[in-house]
PDB file of N, CA and C in Angstrom:
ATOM      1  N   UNK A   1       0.837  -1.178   0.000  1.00  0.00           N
ATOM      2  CA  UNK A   1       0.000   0.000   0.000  1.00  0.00           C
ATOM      3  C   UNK A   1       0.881   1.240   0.000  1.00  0.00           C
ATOM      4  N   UNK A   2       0.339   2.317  -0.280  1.00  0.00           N
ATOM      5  CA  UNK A   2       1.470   3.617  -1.273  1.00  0.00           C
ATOM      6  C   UNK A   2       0.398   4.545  -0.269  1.00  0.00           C
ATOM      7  N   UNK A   3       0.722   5.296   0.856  1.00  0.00           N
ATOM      8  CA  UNK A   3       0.371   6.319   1.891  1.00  0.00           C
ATOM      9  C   UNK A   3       0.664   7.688   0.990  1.00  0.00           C
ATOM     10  N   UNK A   4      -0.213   7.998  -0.071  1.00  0.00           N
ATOM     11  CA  UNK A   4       0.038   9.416  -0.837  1.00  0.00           C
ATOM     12  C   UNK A   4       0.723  10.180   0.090  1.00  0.00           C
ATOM     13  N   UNK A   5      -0.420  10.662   0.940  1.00  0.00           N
ATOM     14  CA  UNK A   5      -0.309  11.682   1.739  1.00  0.00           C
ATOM     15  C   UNK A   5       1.536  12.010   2.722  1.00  0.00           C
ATOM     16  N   UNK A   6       1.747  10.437   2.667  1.00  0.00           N
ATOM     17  CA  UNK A   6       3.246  10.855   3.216  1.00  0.00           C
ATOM     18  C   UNK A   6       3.971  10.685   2.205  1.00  0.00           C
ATOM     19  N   UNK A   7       3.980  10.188   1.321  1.00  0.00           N
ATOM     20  CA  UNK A   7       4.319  10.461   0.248  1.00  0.00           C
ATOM     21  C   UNK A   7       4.368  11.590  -0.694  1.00  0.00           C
ATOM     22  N   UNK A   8       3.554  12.753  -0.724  1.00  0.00           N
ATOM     23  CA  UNK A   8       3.710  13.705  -1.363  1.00  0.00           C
ATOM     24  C   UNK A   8       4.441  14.729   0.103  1.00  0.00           C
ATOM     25  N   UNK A   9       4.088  14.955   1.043  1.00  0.00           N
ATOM     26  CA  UNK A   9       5.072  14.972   2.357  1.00  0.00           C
ATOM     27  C   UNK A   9       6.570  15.207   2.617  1.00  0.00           C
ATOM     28  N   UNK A  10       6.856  13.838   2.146  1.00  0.00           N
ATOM     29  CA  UNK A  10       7.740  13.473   2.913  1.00  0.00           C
ATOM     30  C   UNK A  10       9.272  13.062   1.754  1.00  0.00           C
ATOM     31  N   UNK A  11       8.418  12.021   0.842  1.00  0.00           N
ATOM     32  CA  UNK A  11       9.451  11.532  -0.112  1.00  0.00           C
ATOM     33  C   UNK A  11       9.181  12.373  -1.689  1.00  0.00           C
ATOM     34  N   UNK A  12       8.075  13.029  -1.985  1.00  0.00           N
ATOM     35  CA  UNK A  12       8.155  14.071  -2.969  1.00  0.00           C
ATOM     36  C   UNK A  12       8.597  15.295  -2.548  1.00  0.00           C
ATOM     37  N   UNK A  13       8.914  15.505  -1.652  1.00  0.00           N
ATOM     38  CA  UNK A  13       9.048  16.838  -0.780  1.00  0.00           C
ATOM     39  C   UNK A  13       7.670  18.492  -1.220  1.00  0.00           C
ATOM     40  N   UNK A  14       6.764  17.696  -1.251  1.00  0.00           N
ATOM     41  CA  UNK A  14       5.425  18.708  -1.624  1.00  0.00           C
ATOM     42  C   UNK A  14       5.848  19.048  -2.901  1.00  0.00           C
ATOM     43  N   UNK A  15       6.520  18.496  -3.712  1.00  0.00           N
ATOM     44  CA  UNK A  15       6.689  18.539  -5.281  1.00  0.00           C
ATOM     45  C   UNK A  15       5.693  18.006  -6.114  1.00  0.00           C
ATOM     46  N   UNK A  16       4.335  19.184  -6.199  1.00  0.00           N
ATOM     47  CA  UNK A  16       3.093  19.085  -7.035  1.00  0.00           C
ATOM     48  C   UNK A  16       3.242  18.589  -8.451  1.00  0.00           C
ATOM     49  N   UNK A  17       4.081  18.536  -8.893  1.00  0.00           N
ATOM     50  CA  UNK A  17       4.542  18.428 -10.795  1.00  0.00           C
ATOM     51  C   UNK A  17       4.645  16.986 -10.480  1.00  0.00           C
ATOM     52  N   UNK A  18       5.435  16.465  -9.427  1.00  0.00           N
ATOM     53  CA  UNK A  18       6.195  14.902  -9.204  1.00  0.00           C
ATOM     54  C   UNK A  18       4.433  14.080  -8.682  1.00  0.00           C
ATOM     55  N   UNK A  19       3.649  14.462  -7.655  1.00  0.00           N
ATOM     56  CA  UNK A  19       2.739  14.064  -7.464  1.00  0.00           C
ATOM     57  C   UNK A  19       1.599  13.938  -8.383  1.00  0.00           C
ATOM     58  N   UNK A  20       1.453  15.045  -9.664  1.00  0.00           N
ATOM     59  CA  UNK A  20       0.633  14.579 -10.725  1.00  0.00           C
ATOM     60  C   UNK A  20       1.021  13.374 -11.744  1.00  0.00           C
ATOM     61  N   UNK A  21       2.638  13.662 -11.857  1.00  0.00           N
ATOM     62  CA  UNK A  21       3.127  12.678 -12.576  1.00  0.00           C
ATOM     63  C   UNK A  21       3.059  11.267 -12.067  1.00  0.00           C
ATOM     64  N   UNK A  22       2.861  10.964 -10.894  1.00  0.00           N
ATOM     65  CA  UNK A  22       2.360   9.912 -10.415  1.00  0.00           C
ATOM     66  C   UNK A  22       1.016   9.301 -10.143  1.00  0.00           C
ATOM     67  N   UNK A  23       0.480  10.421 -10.458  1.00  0.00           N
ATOM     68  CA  UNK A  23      -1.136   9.913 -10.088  1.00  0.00           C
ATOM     69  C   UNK A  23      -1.675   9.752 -11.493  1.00  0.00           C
ATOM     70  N   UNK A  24      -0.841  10.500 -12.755  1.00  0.00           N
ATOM     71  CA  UNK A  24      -1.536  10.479 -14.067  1.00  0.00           C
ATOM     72  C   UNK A  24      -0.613   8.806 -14.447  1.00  0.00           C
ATOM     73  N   UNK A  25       0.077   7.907 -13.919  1.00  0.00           N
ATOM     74  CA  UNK A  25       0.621   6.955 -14.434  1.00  0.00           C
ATOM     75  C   UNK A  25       0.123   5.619 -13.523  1.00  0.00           C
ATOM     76  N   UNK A  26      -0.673   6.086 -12.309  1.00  0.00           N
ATOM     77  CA  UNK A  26      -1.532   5.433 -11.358  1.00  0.00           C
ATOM     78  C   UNK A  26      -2.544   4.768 -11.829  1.00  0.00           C
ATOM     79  N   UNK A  27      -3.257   5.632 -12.835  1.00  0.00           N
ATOM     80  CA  UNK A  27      -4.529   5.848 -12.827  1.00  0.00           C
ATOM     81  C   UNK A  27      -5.093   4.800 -14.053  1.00  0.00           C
ATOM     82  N   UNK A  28      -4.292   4.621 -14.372  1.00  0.00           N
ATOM     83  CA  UNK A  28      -4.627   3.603 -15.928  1.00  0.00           C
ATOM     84  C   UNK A  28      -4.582   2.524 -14.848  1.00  0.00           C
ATOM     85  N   UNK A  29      -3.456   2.297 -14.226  1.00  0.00           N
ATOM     86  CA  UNK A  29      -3.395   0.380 -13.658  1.00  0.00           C
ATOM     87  C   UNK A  29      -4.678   0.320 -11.993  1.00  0.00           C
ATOM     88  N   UNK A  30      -5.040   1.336 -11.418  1.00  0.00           N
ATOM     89  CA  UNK A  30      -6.615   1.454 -10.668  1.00  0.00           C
ATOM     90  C   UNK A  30      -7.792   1.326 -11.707  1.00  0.00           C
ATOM     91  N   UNK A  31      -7.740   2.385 -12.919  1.00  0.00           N
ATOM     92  CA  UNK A  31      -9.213   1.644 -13.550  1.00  0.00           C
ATOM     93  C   UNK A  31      -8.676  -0.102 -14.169  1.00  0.00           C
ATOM     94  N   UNK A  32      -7.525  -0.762 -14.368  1.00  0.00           N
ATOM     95  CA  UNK A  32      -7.851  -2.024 -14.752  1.00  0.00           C
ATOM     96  C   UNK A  32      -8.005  -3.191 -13.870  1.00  0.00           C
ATOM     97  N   UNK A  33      -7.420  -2.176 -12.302  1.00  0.00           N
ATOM     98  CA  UNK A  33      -7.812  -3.416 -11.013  1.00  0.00           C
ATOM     99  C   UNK A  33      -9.567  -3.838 -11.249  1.00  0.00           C
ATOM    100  N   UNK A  34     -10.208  -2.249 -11.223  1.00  0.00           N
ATOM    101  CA  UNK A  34     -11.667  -1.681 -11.219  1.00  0.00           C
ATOM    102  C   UNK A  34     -11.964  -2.557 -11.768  1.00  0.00           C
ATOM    103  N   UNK A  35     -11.607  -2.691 -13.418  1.00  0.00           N
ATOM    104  CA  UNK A  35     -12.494  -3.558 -14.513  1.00  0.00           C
ATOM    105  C   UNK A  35     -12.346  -5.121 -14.064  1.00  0.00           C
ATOM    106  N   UNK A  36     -11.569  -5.181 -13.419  1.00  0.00           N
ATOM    107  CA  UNK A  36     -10.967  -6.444 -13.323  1.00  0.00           C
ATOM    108  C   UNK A  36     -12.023  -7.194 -12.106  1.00  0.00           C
ATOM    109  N   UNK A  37     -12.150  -6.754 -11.001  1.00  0.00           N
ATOM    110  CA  UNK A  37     -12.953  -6.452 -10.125  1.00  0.00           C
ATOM    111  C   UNK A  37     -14.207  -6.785 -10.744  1.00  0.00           C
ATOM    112  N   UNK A  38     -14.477  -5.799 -11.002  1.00  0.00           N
ATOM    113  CA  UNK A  38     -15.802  -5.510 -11.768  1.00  0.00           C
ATOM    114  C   UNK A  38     -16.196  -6.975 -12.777  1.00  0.00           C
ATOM    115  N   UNK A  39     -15.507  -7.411 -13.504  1.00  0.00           N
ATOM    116  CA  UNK A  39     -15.417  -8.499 -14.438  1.00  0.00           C
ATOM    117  C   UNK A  39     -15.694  -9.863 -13.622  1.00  0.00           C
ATOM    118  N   UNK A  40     -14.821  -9.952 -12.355  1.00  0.00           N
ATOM    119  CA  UNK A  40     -15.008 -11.053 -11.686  1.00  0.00           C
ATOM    120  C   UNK A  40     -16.071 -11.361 -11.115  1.00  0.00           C
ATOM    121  N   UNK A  41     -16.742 -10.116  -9.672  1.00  0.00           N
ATOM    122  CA  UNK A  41     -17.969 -10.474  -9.877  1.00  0.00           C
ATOM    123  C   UNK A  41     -18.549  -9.946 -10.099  1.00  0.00           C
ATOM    124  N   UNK A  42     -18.812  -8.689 -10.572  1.00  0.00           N
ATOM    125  CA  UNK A  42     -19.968  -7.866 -10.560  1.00  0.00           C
ATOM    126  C   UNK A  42     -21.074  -8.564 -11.608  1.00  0.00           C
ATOM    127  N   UNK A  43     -20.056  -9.186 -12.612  1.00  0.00           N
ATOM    128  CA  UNK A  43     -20.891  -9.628 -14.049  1.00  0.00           C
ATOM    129  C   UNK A  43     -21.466 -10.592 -14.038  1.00  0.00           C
ATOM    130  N   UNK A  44     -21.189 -11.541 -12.756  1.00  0.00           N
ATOM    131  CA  UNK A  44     -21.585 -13.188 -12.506  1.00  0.00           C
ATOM    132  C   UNK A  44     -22.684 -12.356 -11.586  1.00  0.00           C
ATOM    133  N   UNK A  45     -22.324 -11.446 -10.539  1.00  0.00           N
ATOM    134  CA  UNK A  45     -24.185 -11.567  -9.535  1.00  0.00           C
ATOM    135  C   UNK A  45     -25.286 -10.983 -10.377  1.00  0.00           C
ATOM    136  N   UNK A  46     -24.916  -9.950 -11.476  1.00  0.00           N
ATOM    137  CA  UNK A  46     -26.423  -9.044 -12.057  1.00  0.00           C
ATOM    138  C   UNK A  46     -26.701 -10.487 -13.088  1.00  0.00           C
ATOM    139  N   UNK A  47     -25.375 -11.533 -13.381  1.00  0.00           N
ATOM    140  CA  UNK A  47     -26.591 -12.540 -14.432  1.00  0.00           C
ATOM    141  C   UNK A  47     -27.047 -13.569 -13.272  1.00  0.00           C
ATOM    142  N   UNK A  48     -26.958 -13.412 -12.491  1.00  0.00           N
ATOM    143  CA  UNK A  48     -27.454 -14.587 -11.041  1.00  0.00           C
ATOM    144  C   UNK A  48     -28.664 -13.586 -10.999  1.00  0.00           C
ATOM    145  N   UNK A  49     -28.386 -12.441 -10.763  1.00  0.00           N
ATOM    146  CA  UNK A  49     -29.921 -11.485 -10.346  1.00  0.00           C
ATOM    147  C   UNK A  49     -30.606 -11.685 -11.322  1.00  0.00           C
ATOM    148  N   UNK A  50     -30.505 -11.754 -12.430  1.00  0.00           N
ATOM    149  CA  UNK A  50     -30.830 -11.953 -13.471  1.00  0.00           C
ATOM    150  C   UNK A  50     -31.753 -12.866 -14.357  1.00  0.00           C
ATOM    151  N   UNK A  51     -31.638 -13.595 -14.135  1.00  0.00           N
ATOM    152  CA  UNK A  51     -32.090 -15.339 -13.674  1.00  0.00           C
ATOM    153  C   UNK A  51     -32.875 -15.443 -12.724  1.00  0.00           C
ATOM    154  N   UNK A  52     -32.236 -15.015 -11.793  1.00  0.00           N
ATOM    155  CA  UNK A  52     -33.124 -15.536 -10.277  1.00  0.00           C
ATOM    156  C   UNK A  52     -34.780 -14.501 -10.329  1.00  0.00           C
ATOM    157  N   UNK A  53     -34.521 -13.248 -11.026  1.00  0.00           N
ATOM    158  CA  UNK A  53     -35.545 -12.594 -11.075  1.00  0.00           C
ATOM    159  C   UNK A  53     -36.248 -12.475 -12.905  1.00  0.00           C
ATOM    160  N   UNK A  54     -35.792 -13.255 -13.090  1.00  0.00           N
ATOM    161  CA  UNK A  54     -36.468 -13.111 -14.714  1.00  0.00           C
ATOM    162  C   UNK A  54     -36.481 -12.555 -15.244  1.00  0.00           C
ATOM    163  N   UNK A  55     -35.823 -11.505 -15.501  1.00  0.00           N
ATOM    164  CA  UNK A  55     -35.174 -10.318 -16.094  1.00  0.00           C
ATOM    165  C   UNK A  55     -34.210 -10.250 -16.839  1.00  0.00           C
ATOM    166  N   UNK A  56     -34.322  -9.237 -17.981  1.00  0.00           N
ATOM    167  CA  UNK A  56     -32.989  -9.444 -18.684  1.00  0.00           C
ATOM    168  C   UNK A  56     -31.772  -8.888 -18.422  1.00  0.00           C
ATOM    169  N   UNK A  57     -30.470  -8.894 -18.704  1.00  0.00           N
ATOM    170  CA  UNK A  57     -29.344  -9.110 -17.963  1.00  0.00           C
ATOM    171  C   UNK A  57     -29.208  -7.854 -17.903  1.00  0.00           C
ATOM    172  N   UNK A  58     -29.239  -7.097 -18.844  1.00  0.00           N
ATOM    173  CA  UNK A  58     -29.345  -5.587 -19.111  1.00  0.00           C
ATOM    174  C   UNK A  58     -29.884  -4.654 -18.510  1.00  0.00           C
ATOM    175  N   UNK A  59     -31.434  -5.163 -18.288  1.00  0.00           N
ATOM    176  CA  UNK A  59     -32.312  -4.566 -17.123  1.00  0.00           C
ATOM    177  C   UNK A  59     -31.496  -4.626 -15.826  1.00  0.00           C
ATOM    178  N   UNK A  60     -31.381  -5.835 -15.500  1.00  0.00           N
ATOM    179  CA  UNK A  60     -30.809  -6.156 -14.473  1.00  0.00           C
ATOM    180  C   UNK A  60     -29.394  -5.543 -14.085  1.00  0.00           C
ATOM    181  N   UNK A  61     -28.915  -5.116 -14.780  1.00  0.00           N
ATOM    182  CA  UNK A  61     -27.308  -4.179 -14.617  1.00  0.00           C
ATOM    183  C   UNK A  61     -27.362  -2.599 -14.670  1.00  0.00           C
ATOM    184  N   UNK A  62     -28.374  -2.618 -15.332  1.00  0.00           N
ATOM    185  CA  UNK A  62     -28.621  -0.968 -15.465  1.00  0.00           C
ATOM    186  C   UNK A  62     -29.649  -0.393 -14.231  1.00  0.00           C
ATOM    187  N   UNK A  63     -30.873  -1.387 -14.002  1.00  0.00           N
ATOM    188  CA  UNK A  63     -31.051  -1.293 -12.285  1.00  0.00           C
ATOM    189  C   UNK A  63     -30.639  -1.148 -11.280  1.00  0.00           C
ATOM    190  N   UNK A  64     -29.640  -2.395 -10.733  1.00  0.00           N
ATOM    191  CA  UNK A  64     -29.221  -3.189  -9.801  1.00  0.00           C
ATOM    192  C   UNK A  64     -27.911  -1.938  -9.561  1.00  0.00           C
ATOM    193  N   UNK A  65     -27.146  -1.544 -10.538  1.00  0.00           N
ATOM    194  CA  UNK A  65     -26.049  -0.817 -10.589  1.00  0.00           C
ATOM    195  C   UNK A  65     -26.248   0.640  -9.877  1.00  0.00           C
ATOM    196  N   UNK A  66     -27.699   1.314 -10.846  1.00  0.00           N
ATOM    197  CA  UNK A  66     -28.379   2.471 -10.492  1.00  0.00           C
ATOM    198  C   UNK A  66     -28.690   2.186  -8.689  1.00  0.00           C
ATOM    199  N   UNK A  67     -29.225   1.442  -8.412  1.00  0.00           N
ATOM    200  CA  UNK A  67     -29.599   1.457  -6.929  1.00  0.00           C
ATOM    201  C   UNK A  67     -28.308   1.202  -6.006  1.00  0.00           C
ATOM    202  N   UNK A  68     -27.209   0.448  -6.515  1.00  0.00           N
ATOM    203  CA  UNK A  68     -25.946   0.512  -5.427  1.00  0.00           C
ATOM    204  C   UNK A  68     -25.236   1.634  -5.930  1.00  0.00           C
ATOM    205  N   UNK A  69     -25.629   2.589  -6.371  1.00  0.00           N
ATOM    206  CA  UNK A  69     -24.843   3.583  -6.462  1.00  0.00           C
ATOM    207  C   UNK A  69     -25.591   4.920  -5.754  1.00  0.00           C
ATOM    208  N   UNK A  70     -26.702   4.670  -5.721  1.00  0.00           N
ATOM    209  CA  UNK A  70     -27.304   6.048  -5.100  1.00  0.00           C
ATOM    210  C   UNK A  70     -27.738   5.581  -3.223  1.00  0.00           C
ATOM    211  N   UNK A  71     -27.336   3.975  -3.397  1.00  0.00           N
ATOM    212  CA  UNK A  71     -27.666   3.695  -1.700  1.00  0.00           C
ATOM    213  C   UNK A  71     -26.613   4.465  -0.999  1.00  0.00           C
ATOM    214  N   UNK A  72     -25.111   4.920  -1.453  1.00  0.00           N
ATOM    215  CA  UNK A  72     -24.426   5.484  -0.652  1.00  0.00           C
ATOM    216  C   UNK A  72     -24.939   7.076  -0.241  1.00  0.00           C
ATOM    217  N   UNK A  73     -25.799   7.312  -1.136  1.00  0.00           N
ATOM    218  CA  UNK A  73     -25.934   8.936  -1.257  1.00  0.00           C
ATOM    219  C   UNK A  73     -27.485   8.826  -0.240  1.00  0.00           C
ATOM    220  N   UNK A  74     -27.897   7.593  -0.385  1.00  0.00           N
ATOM    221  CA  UNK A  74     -29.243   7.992   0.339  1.00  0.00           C
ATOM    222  C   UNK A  74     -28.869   7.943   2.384  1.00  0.00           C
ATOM    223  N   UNK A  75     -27.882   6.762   2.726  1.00  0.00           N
ATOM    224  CA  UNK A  75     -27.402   6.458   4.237  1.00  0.00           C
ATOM    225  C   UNK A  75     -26.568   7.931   3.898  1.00  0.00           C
ATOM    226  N   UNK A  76     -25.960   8.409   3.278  1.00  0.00           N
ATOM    227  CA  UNK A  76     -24.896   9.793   4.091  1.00  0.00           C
ATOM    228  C   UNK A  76     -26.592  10.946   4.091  1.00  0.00           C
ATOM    229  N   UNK A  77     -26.917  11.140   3.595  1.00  0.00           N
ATOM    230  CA  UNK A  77     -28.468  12.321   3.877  1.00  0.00           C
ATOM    231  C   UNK A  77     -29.213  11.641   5.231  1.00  0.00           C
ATOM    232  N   UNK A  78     -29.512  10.734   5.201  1.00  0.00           N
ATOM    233  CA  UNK A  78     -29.870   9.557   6.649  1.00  0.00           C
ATOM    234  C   UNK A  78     -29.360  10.394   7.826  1.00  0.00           C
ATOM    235  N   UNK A  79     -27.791  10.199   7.821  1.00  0.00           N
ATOM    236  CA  UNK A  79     -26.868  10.422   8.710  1.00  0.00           C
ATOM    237  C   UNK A  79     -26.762  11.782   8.980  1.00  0.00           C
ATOM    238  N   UNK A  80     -26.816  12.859   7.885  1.00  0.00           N
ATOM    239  CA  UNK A  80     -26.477  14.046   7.716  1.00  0.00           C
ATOM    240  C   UNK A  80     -27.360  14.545   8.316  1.00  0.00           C
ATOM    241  N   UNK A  81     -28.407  14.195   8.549  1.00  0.00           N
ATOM    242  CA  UNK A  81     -30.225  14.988   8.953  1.00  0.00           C
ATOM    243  C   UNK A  81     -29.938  15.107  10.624  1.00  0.00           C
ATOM    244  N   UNK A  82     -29.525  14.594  11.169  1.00  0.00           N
ATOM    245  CA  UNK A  82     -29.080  15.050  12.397  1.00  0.00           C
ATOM    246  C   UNK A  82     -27.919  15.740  12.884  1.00  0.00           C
ATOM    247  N   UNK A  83     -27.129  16.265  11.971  1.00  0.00           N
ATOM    248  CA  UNK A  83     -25.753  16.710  12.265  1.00  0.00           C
ATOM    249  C   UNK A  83     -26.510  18.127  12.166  1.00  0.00           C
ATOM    250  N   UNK A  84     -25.815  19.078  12.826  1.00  0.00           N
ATOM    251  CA  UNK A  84     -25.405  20.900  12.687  1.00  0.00           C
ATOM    252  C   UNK A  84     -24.702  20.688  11.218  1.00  0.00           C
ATOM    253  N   UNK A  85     -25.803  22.036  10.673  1.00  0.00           N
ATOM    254  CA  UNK A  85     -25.445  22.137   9.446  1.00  0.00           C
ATOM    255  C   UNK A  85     -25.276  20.990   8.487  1.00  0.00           C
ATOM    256  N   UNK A  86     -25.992  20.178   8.413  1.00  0.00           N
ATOM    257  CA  UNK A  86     -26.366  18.833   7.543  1.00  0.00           C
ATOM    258  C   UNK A  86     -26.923  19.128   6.401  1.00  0.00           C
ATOM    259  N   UNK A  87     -27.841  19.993   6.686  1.00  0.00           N
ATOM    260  CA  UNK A  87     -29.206  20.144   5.474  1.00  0.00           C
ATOM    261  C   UNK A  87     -27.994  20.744   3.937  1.00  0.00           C
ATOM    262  N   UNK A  88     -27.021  21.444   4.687  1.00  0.00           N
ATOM    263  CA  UNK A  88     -26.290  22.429   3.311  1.00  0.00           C
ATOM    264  C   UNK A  88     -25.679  21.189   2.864  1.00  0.00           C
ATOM    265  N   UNK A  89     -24.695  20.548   4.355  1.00  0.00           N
ATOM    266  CA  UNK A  89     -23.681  19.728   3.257  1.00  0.00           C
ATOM    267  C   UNK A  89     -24.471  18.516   2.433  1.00  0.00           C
ATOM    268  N   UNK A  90     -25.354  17.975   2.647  1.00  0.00           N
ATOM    269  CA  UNK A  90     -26.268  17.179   2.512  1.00  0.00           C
ATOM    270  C   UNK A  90     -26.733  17.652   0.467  1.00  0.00           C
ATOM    271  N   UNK A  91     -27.150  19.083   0.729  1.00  0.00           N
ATOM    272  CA  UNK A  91     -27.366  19.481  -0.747  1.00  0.00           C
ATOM    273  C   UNK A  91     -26.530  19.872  -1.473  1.00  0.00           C
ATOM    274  N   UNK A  92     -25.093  19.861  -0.480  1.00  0.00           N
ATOM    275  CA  UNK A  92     -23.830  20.133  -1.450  1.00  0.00           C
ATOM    276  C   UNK A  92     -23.398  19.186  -2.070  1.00  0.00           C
ATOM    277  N   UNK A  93     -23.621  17.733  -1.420  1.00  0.00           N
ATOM    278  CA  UNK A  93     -23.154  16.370  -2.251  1.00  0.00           C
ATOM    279  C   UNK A  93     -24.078  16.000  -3.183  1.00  0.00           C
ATOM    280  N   UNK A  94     -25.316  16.104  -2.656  1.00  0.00           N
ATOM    281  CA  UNK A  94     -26.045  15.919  -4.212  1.00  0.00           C
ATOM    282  C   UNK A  94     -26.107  17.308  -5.484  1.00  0.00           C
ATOM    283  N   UNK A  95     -25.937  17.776  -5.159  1.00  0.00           N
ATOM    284  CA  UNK A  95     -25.572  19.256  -6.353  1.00  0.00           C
ATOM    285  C   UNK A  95     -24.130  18.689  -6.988  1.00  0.00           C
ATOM    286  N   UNK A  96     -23.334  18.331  -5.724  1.00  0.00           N
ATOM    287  CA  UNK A  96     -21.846  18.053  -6.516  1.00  0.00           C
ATOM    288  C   UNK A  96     -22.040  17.069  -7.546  1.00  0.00           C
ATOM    289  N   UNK A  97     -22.694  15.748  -6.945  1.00  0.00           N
ATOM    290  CA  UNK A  97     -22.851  14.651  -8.112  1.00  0.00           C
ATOM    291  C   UNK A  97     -23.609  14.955  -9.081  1.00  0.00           C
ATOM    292  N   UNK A  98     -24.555  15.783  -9.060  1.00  0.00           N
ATOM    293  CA  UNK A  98     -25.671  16.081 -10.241  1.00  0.00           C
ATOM    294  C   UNK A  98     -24.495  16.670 -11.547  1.00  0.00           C
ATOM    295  N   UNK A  99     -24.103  18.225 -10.287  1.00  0.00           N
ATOM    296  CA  UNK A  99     -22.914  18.637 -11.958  1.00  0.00           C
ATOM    297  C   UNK A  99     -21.977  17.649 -12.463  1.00  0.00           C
ATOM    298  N   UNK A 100     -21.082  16.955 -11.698  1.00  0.00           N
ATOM    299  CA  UNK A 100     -20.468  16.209 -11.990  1.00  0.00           C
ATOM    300  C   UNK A 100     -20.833  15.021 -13.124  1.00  0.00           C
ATOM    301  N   UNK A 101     -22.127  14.693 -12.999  1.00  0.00           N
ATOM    302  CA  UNK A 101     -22.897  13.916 -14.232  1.00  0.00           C
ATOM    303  C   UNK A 101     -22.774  14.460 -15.475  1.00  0.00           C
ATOM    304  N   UNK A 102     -23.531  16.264 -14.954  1.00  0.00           N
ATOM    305  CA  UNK A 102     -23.983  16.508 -16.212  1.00  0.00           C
ATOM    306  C   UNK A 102     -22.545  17.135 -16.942  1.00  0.00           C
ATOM    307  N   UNK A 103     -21.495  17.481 -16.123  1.00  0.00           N
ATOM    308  CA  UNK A 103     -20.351  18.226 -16.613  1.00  0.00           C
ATOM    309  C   UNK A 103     -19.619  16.815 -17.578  1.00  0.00           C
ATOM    310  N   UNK A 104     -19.318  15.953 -16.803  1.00  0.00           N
ATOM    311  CA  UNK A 104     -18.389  14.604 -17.793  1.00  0.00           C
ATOM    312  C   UNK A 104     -19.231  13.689 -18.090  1.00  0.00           C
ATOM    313  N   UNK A 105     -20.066  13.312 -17.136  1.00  0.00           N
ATOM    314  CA  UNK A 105     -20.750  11.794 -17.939  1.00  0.00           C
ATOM    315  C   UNK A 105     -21.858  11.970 -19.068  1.00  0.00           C
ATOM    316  N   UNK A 106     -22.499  13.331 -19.440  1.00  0.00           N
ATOM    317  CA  UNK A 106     -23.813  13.046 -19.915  1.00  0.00           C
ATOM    318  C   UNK A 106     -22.568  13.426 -21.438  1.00  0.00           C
ATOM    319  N   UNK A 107     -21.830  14.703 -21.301  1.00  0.00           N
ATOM    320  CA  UNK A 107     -20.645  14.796 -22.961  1.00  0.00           C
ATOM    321  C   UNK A 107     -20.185  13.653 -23.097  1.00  0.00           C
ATOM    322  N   UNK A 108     -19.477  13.065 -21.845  1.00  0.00           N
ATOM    323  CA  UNK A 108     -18.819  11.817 -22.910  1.00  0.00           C
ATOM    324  C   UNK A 108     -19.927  11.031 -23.213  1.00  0.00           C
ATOM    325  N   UNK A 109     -21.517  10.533 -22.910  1.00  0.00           N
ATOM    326  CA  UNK A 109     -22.164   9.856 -23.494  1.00  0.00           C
ATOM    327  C   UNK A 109     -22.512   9.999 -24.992  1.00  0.00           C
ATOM    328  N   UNK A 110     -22.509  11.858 -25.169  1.00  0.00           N
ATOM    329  CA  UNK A 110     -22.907  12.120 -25.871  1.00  0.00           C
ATOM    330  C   UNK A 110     -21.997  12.183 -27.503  1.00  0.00           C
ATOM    331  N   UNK A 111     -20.872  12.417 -27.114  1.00  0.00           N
ATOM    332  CA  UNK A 111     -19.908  12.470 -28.344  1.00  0.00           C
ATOM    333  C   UNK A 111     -19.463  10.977 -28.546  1.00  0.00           C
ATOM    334  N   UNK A 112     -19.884  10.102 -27.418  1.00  0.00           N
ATOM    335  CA  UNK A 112     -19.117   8.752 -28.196  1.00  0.00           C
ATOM    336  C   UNK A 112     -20.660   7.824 -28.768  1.00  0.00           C
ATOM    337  N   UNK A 113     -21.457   8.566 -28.309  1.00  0.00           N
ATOM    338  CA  UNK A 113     -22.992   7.822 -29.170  1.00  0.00           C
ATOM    339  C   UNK A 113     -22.545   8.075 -31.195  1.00  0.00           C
ATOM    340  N   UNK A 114     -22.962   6.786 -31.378  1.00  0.00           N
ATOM    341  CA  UNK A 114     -22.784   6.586 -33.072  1.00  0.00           C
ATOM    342  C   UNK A 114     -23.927   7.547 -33.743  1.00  0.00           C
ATOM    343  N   UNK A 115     -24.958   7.832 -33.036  1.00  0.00           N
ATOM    344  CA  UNK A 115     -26.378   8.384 -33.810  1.00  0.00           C
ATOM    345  C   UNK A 115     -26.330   9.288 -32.756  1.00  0.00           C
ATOM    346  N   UNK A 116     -27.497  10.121 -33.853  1.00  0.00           N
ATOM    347  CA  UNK A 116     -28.030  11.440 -32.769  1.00  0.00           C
ATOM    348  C   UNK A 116     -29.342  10.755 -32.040  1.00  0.00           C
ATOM    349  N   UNK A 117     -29.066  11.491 -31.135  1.00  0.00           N
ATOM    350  CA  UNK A 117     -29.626  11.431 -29.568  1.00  0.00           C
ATOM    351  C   UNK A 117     -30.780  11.907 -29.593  1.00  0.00           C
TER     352      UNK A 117
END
């Protein structure tokens, strides 16, 4: 395990140029752990869900995926509703993820679609 934080610290000596250059050569071999991950099981439980609920695999991944991804966002608002000052940070994480969608994920959907939309 690679401790960034003492690492940009300690053995980069807060050398920002040296710490991008490491995180931009990081970042390819984390998304292929991801896919890799992802490949092992993610792709065997949505066709088990899949099956088990009679559904097609597709449905079933584009569902199943959609709901474990917004369960984290629904337990931190849960949690947040009783904290001082919750209600802001609470609408700051969902505002953040909304732009964040619409800023990278909805363009890159859109320029790598073969047909118009």
């Amino acid at each position: 395990m690679i401790n960034l934080v003492d690492f940009y610290f300690n053995s980069a000596s807060k050398n920002s140029v040296l710490m991008f250059i490491f995180i931009i050569c990081a970042m390819p071999v984390l998304f292929l752990c991801v896919a890799e991950i992802a490949e092992k099981y993610l792709v065997v439980l949505m066709q088990d869900l899949a099956s088990k609920f009679k559904m097609s695999p597709t449905l079933a991944a584009v569902t199943l995926i959609a709901f474990a991804n917004g369960c984290s966002e629904v337990f931190t608002q849960a949690n947040l509703g009783s904290k001082k000052d919750g209600l802001l940070l609470g609408i700051a994480t969902n505002m953040g993820g909304t732009i964040f969608n619409i800023g990278l994920v909805l363009p890159n959907v859109v320029f790598a679609s073969k047909s118009i939309i």
